[in-house]
C-alpha atoms as a PDB file:
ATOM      1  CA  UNK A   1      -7.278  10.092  44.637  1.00  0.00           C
ATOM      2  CA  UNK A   2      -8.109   9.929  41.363  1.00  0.00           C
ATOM      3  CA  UNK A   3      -7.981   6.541  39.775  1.00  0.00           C
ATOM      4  CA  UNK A   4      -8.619   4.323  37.262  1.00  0.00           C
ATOM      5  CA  UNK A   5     -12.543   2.480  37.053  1.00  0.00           C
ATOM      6  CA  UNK A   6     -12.384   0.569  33.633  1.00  0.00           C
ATOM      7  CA  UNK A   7      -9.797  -0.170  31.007  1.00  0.00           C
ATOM      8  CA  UNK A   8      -9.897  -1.917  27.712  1.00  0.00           C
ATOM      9  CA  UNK A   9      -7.670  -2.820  25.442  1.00  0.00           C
ATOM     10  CA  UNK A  10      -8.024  -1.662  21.355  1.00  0.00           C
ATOM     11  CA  UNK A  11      -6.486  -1.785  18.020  1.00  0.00           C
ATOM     12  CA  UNK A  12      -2.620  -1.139  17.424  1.00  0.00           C
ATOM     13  CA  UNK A  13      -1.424  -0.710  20.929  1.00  0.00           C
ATOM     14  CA  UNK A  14      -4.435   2.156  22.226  1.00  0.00           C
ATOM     15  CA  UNK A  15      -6.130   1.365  25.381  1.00  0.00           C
ATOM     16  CA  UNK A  16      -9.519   3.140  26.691  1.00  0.00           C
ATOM     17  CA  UNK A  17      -9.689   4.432  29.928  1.00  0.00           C
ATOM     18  CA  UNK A  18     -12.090   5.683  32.502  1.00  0.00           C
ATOM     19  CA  UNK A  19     -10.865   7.504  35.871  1.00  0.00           C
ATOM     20  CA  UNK A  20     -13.131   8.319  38.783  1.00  0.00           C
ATOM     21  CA  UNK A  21     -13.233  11.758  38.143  1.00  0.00           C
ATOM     22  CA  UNK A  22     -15.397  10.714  35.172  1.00  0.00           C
ATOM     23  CA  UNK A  23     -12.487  11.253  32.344  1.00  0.00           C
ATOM     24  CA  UNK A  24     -12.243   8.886  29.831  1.00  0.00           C
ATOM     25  CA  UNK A  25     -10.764   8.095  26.212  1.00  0.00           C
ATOM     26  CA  UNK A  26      -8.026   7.075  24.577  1.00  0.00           C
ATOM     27  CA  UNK A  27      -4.187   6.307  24.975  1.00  0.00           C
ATOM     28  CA  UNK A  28      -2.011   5.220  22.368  1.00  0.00           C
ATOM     29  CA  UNK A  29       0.764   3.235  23.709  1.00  0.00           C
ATOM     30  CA  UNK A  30       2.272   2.285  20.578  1.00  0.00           C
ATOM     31  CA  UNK A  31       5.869   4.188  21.431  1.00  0.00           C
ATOM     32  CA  UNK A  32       6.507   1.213  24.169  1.00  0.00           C
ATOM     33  CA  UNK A  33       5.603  -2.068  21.884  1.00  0.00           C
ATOM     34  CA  UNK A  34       8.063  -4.373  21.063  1.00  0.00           C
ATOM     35  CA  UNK A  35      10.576  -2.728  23.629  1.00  0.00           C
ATOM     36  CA  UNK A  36      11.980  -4.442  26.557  1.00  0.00           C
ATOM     37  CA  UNK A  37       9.259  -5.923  28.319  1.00  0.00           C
ATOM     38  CA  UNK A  38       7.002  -4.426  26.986  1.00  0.00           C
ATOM     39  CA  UNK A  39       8.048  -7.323  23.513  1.00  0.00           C
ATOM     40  CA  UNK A  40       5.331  -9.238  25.667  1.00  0.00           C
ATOM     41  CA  UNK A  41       2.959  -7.335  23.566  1.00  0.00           C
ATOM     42  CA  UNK A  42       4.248  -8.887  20.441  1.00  0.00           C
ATOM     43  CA  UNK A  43       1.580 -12.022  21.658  1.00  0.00           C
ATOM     44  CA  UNK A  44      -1.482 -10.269  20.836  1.00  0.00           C
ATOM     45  CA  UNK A  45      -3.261 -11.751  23.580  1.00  0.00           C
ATOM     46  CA  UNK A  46      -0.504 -10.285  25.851  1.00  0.00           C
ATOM     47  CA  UNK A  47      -1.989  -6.759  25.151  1.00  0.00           C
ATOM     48  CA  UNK A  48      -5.496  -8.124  25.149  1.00  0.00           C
ATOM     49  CA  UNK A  49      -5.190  -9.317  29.095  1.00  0.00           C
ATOM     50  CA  UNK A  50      -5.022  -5.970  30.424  1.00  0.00           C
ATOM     51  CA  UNK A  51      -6.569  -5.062  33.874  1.00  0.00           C
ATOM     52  CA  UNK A  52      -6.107  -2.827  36.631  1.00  0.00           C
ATOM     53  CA  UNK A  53      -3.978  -3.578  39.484  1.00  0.00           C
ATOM     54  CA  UNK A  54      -4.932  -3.980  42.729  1.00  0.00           C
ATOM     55  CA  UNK A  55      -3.399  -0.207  43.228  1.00  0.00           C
ATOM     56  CA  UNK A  56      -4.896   1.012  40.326  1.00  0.00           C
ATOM     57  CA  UNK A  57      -1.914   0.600  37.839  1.00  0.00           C
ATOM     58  CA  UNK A  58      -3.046  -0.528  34.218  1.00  0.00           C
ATOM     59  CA  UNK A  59      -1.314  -4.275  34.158  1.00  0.00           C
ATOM     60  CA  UNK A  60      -0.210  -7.033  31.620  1.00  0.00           C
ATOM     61  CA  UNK A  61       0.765 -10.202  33.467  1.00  0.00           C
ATOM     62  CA  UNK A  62       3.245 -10.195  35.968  1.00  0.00           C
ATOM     63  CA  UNK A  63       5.515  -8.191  34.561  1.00  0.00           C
ATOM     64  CA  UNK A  64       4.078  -4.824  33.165  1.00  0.00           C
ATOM     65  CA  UNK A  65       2.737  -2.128  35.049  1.00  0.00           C
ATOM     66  CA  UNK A  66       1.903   1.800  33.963  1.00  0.00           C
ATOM     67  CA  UNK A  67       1.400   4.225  36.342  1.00  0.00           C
ATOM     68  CA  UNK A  68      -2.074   5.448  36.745  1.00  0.00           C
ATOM     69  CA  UNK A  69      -1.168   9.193  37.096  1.00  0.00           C
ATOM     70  CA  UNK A  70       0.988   9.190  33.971  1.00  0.00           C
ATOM     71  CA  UNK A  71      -1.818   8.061  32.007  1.00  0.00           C
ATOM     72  CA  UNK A  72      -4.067  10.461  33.332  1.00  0.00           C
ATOM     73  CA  UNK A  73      -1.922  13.469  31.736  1.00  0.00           C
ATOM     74  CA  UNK A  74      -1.161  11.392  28.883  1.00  0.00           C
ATOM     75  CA  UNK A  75      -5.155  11.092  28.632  1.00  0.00           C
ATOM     76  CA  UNK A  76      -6.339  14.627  29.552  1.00  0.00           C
ATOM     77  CA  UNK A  77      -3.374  16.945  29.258  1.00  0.00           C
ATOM     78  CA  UNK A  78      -3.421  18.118  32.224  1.00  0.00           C
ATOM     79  CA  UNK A  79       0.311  18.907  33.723  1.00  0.00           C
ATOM     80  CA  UNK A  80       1.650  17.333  36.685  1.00  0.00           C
ATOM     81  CA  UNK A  81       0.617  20.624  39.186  1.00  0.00           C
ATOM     82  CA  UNK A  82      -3.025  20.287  38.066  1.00  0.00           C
ATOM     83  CA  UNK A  83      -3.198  17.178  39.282  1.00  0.00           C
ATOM     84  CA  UNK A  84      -1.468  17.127  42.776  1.00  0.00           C
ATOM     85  CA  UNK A  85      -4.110  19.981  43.010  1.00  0.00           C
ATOM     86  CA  UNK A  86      -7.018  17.815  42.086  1.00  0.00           C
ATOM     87  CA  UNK A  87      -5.892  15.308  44.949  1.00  0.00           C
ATOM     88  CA  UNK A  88      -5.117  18.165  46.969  1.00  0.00           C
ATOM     89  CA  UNK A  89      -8.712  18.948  46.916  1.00  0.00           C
ATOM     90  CA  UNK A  90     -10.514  15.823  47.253  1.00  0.00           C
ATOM     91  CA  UNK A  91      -8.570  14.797  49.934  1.00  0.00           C
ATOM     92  CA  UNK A  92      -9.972  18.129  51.977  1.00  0.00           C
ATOM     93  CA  UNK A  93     -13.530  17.181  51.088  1.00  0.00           C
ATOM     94  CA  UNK A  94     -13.572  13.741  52.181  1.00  0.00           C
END
């Protein structure tokens, strides 16, 4: 599977990310501040505190998670079918 490594957050809502596939870069996450829970980021040290969950998802607290294959596509552009096929095939050569 590919999955997340290393995530930081940056200025005005961005985050940068590294997958295991060697990917890495940017993600601006600005569309979700201030909305539902994601108002948590609102405390700048809220968006700060970010870490990767014990299944990979990029986390804030308790109460925010992103899904670490949405990001991905967000990050490279890759559609949905490229993926699965990129898991596909790493899951034959292991």
């Amino acid at each position: 599977m590919i999955r997340p490594t290393d995530v930081t957050a940056l200025e005005d809502y961005r985050i940068w990310i590294r997958y295991s596939d060697g990917s890495a870069g940017e993600v601006d996450l600005g569309h979700l501040a201030g909305r539902g829970v994601f108002a948590a980021w609102n405390d700048p040290q809220c968006f700060k505190d970010v870490r990767l969950g014990p299944a990979g998802a990029v986390a804030w607290g308790e109460d925010i998670e992103l899904c670490p294959d949405a990001l991905y596509m967000e990050l490279t552009g890759k559609p949905l079918e490229e993926l699965i096929r990129a898991v596909k095939l790493q899951a034959k050569r292991a």
